[in-house]
PDB file of N, CA and C in Angstrom:
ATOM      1  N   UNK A   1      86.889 132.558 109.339  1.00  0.00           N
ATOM      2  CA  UNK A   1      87.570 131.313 109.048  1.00  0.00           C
ATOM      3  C   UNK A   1      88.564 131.031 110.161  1.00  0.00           C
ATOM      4  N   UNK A   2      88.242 129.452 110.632  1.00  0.00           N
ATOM      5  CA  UNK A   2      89.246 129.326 111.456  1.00  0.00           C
ATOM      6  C   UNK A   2      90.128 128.257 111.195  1.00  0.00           C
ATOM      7  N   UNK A   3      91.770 128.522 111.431  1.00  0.00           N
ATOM      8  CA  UNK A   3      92.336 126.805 110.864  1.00  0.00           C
ATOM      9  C   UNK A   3      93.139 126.654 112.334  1.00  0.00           C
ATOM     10  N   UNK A   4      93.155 125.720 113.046  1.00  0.00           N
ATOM     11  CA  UNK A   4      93.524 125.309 114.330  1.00  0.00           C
ATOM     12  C   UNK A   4      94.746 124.985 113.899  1.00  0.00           C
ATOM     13  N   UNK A   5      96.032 124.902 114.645  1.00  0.00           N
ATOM     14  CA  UNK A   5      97.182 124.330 114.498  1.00  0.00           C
ATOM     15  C   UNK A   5      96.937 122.677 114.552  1.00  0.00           C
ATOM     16  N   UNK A   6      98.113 122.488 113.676  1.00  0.00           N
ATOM     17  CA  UNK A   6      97.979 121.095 113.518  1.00  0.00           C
ATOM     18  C   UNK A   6      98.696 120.192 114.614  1.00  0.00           C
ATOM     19  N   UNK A   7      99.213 120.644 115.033  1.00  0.00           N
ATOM     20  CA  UNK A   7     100.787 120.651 116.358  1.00  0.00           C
ATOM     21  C   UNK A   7      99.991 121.372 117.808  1.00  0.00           C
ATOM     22  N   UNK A   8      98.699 121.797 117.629  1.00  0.00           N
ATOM     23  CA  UNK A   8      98.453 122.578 119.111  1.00  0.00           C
ATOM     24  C   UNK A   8      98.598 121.824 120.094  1.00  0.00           C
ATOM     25  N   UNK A   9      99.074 122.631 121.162  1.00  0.00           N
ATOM     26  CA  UNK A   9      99.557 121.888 122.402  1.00  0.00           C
ATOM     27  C   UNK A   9      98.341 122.149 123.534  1.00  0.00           C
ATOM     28  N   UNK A  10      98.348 121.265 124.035  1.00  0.00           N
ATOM     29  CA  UNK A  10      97.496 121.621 125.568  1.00  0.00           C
ATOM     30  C   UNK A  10      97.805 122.638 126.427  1.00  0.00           C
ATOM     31  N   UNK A  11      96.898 123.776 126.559  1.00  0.00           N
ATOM     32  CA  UNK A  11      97.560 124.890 126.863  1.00  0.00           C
ATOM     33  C   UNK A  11      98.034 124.909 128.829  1.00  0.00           C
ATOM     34  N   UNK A  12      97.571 123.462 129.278  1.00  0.00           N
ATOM     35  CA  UNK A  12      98.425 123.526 130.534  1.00  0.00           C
ATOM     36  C   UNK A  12      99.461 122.750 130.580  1.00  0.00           C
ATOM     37  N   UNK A  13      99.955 122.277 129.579  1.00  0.00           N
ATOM     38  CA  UNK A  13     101.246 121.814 129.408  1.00  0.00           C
ATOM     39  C   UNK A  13     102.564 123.027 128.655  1.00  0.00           C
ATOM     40  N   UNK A  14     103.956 122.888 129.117  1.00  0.00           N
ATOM     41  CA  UNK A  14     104.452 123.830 128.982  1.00  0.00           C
ATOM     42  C   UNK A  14     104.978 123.878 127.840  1.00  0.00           C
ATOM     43  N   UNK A  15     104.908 124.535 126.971  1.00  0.00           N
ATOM     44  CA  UNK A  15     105.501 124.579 125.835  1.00  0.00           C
ATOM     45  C   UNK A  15     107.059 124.655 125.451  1.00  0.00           C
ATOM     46  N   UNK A  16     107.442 123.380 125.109  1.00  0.00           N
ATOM     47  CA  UNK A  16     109.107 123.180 124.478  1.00  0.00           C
ATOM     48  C   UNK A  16     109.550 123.490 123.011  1.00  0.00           C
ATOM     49  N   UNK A  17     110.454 123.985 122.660  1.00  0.00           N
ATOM     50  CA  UNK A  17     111.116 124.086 121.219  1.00  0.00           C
ATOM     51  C   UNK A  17     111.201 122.789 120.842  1.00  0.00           C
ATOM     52  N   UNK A  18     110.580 122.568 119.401  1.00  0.00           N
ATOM     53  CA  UNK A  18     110.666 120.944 118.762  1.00  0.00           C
ATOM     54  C   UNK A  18     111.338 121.643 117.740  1.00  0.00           C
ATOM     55  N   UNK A  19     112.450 120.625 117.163  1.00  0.00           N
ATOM     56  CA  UNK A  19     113.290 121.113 116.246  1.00  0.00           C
ATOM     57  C   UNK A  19     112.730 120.354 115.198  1.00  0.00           C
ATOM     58  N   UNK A  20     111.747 121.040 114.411  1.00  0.00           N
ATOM     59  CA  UNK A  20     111.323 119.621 113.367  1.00  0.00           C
ATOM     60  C   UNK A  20     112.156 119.992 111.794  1.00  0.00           C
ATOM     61  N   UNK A  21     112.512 119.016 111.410  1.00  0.00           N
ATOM     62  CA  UNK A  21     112.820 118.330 110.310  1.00  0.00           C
ATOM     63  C   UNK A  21     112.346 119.429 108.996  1.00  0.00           C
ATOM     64  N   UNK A  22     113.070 120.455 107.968  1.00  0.00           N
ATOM     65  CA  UNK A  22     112.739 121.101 107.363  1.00  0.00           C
ATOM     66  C   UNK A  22     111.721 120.776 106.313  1.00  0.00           C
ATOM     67  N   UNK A  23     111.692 119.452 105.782  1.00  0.00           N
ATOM     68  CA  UNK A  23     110.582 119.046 105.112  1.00  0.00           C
ATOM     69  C   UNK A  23     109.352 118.764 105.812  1.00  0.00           C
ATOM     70  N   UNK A  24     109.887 118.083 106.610  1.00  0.00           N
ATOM     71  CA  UNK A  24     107.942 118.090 107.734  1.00  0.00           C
ATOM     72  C   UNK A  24     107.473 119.424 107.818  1.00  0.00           C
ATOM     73  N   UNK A  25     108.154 120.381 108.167  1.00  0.00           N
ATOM     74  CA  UNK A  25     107.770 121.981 108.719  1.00  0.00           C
ATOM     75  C   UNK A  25     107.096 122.723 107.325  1.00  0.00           C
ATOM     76  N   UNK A  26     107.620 122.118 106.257  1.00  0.00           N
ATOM     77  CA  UNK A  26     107.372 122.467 104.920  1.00  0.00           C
ATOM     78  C   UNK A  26     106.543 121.613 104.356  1.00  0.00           C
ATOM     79  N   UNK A  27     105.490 120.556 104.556  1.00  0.00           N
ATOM     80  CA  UNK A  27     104.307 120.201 104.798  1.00  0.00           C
ATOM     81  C   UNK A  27     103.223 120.334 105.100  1.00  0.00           C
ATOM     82  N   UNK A  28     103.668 120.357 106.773  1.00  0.00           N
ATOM     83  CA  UNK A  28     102.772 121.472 107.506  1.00  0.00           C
ATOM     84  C   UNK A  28     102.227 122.861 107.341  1.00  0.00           C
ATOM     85  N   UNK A  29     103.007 123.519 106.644  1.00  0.00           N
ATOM     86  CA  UNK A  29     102.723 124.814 105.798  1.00  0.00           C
ATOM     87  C   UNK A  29     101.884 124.871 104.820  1.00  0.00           C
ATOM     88  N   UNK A  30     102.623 123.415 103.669  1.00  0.00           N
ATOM     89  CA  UNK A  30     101.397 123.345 102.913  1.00  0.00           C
ATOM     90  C   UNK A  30     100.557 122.881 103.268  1.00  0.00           C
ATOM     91  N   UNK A  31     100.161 122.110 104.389  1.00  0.00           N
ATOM     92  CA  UNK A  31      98.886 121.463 104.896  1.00  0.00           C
ATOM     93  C   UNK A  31      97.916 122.604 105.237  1.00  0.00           C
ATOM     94  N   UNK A  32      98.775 123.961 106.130  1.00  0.00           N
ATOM     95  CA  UNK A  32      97.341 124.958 106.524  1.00  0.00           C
ATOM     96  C   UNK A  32      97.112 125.911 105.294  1.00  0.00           C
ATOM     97  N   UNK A  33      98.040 125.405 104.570  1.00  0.00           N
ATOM     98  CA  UNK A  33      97.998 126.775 103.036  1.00  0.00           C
ATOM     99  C   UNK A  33      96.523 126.116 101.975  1.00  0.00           C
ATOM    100  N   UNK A  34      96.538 124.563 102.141  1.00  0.00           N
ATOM    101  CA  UNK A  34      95.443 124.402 101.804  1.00  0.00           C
ATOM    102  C   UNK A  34      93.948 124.342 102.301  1.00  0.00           C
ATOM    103  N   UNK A  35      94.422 123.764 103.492  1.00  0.00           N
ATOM    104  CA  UNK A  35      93.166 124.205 104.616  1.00  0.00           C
ATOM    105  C   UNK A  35      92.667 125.248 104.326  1.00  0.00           C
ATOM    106  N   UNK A  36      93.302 126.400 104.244  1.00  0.00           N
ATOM    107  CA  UNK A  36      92.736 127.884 104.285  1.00  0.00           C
ATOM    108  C   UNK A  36      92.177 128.085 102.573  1.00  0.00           C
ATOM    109  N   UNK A  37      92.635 127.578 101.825  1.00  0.00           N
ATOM    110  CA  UNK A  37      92.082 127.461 100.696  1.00  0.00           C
ATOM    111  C   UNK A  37      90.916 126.786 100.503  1.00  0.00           C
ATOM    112  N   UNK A  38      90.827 125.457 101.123  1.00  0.00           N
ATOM    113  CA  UNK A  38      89.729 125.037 100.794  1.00  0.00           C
ATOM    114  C   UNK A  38      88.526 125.789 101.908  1.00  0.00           C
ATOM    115  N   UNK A  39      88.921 126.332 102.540  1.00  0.00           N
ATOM    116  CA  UNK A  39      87.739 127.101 103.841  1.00  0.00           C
ATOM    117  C   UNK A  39      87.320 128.416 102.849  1.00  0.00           C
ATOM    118  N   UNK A  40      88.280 129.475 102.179  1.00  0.00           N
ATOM    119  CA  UNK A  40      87.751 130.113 101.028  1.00  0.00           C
ATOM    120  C   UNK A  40      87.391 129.922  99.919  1.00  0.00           C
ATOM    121  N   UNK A  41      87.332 128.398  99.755  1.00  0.00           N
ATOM    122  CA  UNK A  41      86.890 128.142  98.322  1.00  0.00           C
ATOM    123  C   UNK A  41      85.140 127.980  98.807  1.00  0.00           C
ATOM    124  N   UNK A  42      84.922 127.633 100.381  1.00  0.00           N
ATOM    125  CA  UNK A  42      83.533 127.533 100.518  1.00  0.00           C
ATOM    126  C   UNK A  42      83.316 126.021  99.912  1.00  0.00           C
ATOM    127  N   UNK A  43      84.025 124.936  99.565  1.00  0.00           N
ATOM    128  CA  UNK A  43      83.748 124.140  99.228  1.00  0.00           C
ATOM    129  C   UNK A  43      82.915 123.023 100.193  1.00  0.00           C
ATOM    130  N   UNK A  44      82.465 123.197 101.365  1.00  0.00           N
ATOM    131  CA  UNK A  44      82.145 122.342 102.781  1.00  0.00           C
ATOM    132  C   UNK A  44      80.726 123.264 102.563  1.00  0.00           C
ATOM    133  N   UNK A  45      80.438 124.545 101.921  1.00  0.00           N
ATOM    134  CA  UNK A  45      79.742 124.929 102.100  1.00  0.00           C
ATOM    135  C   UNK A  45      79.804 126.293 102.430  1.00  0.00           C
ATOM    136  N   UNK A  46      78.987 127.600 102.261  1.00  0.00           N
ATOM    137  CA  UNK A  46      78.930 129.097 102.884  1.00  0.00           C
ATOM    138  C   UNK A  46      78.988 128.593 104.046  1.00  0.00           C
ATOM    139  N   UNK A  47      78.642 128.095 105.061  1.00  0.00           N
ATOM    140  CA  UNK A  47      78.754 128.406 106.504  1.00  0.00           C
ATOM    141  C   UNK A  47      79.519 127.376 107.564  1.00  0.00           C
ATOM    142  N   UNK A  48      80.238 126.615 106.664  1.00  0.00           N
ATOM    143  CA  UNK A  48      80.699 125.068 107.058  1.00  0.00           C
ATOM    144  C   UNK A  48      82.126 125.626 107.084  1.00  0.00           C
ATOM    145  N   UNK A  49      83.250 124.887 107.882  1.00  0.00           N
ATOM    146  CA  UNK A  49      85.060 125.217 107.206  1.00  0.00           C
ATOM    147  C   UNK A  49      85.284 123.458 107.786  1.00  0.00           C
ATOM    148  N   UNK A  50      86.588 123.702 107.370  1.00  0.00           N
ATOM    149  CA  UNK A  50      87.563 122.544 107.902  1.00  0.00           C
ATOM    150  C   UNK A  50      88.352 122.503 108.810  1.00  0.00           C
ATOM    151  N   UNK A  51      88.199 122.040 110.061  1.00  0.00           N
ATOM    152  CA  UNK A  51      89.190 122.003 111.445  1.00  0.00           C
ATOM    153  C   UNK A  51      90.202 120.592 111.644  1.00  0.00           C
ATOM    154  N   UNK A  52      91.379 121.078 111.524  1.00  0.00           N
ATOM    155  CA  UNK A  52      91.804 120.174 112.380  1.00  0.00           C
ATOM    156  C   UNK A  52      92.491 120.014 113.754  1.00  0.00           C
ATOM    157  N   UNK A  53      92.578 119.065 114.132  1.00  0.00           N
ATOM    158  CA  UNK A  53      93.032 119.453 115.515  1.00  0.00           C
ATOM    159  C   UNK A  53      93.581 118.107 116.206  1.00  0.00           C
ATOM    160  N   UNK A  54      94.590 118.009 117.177  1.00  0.00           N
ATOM    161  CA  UNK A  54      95.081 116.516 118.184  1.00  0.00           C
ATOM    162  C   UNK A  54      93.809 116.250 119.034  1.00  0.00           C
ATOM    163  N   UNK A  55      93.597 115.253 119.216  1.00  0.00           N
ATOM    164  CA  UNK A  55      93.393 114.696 120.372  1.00  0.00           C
ATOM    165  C   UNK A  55      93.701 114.835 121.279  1.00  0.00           C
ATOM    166  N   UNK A  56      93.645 115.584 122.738  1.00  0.00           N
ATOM    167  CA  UNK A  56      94.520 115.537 123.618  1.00  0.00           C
ATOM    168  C   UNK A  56      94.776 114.499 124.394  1.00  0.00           C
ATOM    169  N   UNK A  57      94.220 113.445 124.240  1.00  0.00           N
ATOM    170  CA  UNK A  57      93.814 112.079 124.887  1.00  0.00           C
ATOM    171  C   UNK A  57      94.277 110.818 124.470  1.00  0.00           C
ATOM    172  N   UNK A  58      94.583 110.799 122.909  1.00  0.00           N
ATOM    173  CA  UNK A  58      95.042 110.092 122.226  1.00  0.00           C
ATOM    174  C   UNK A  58      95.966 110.238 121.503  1.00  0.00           C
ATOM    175  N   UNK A  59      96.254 111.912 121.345  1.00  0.00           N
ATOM    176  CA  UNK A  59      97.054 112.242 120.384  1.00  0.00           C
ATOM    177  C   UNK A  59      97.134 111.621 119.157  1.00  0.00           C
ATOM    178  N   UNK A  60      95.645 111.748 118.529  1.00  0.00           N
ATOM    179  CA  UNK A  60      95.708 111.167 117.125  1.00  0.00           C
ATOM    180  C   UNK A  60      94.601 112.583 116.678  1.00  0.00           C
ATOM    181  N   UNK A  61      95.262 112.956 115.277  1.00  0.00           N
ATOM    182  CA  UNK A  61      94.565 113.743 113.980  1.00  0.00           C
ATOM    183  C   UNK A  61      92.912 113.602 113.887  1.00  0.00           C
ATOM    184  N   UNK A  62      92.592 114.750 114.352  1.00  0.00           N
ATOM    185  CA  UNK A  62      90.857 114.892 114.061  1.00  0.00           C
ATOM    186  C   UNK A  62      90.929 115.535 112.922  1.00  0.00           C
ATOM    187  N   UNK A  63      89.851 115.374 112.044  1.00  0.00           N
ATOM    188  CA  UNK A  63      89.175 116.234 110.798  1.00  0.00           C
ATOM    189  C   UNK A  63      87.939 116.491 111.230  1.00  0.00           C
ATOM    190  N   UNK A  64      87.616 117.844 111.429  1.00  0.00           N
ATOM    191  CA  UNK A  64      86.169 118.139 111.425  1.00  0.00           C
ATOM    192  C   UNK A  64      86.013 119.170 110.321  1.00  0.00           C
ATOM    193  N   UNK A  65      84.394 119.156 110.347  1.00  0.00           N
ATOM    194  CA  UNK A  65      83.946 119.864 109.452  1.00  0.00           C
ATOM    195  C   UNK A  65      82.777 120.680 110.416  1.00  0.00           C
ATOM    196  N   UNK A  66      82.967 122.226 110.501  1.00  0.00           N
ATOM    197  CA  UNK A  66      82.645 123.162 111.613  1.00  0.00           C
ATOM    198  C   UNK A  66      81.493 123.913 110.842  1.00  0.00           C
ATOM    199  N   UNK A  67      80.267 124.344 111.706  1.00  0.00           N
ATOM    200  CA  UNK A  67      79.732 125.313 111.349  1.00  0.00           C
ATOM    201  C   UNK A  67      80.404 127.065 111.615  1.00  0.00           C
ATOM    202  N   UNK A  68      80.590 127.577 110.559  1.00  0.00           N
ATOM    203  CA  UNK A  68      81.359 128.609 110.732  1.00  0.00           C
ATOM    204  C   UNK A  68      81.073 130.346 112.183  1.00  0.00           C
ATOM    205  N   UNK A  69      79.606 129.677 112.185  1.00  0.00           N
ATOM    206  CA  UNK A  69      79.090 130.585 112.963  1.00  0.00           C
ATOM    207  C   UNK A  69      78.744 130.101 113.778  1.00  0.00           C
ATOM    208  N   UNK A  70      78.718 129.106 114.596  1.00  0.00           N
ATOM    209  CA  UNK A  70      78.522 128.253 116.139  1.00  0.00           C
ATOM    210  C   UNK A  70      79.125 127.398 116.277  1.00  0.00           C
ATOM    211  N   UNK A  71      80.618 126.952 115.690  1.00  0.00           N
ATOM    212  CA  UNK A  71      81.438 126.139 116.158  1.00  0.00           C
ATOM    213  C   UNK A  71      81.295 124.553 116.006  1.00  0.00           C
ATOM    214  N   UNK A  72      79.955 124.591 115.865  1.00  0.00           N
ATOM    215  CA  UNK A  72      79.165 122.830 116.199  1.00  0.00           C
ATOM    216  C   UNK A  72      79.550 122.249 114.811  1.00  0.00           C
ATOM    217  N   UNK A  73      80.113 120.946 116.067  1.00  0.00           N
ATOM    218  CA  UNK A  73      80.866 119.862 114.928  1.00  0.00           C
ATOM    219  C   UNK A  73      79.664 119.227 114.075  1.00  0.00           C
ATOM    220  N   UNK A  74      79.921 119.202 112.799  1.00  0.00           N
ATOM    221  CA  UNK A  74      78.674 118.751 111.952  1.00  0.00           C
ATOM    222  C   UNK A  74      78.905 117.058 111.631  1.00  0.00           C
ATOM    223  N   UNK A  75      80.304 116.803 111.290  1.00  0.00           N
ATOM    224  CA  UNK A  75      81.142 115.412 111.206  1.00  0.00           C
ATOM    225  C   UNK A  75      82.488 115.715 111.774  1.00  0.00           C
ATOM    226  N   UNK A  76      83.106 114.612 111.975  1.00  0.00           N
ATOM    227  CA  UNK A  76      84.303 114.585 112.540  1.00  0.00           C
ATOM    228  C   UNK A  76      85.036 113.346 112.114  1.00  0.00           C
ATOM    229  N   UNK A  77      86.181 113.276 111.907  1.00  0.00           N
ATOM    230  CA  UNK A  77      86.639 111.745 111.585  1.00  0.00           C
ATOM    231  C   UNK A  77      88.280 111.816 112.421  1.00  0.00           C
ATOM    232  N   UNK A  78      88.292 110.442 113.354  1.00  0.00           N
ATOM    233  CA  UNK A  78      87.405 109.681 113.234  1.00  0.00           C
ATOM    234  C   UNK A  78      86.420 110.329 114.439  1.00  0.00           C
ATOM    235  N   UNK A  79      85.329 109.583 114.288  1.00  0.00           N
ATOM    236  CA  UNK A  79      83.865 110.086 115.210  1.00  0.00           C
ATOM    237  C   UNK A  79      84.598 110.015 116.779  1.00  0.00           C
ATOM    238  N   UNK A  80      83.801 110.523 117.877  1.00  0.00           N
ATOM    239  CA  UNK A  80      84.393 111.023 119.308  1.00  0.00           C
ATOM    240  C   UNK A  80      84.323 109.192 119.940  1.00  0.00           C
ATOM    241  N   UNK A  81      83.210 108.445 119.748  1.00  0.00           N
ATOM    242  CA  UNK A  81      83.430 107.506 119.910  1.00  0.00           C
ATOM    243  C   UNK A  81      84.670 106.158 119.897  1.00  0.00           C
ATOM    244  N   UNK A  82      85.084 106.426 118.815  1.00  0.00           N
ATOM    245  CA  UNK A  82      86.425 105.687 118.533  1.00  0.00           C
ATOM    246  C   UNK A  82      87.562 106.582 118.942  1.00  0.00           C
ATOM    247  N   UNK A  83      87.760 107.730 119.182  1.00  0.00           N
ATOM    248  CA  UNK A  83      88.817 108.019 120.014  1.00  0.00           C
ATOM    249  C   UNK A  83      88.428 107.367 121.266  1.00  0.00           C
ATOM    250  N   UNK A  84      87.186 107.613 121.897  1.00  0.00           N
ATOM    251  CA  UNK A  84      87.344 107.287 123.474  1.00  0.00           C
ATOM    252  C   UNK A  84      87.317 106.124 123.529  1.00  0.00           C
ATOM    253  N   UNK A  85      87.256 104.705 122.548  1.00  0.00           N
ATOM    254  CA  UNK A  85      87.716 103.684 122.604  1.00  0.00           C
ATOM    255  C   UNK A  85      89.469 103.295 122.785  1.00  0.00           C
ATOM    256  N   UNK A  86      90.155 104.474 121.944  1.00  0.00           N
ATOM    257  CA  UNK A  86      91.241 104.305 121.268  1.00  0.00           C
ATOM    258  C   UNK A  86      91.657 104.666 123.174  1.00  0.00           C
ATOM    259  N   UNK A  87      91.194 105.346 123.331  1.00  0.00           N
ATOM    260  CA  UNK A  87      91.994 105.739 125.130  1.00  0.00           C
ATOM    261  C   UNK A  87      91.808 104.548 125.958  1.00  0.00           C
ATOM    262  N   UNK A  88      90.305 103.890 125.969  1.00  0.00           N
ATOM    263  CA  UNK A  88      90.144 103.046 126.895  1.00  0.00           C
ATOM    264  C   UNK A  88      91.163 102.122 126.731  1.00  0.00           C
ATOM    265  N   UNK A  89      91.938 101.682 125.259  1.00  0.00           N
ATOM    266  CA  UNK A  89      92.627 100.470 125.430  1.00  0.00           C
ATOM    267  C   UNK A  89      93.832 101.234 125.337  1.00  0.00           C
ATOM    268  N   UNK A  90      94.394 101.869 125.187  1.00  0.00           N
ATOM    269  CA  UNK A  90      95.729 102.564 126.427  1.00  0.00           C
ATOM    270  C   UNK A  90      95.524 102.453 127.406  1.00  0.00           C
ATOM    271  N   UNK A  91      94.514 102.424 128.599  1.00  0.00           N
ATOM    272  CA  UNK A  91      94.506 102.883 129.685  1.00  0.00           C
ATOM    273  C   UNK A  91      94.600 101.066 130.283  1.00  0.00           C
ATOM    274  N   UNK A  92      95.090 100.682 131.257  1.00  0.00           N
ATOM    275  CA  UNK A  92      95.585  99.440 131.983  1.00  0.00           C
ATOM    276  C   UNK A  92      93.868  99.469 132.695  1.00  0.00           C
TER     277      UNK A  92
END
């Protein structure tokens, strides 16, 4: 079982202390406390879990749903398409 940070940073960017807010931090906790629950409840399936993860591009919230034994994204929301829209219209 894998649960990705919800906050992961780009690992060539340098990592700063964020002082977050004791209720957000206490969210976030419960956010991977259920993640990890629902990945042992097997509810996606025996060989399926739940990933989430940033965008590094957009910095917007992916949900995937992972095969547990080859990684391969089965769905994702939103789909890779509409992020790389969501960049093109940031980009000038």
């Amino acid at each position: 079982m894998e649960i990705s940070a919800i906050n992961r940073t780009d690992p060539a960017l340098p990592v700063t202390a964020v002082n977050v807010p004791p209720d957000i931090a206490t969210q976030n906790r419960d956010l991977v406390q259920a993640v990890k629950a629902l990945n042992e409840s097997e509810m996606f399936g025996q060989d399926e879990e739940l990933d989430f993860q940033i965008d590094s591009a957009t910095k917007r919230l992916v949900v995937r749903v992972l095969n547990r034994n080859t990684k391969e994204v089965i769905t994702q929301v939103p789909p890779e398409y509409v992020l790389r829209m969501a960049q093109s219209l940031k980009s000038p």
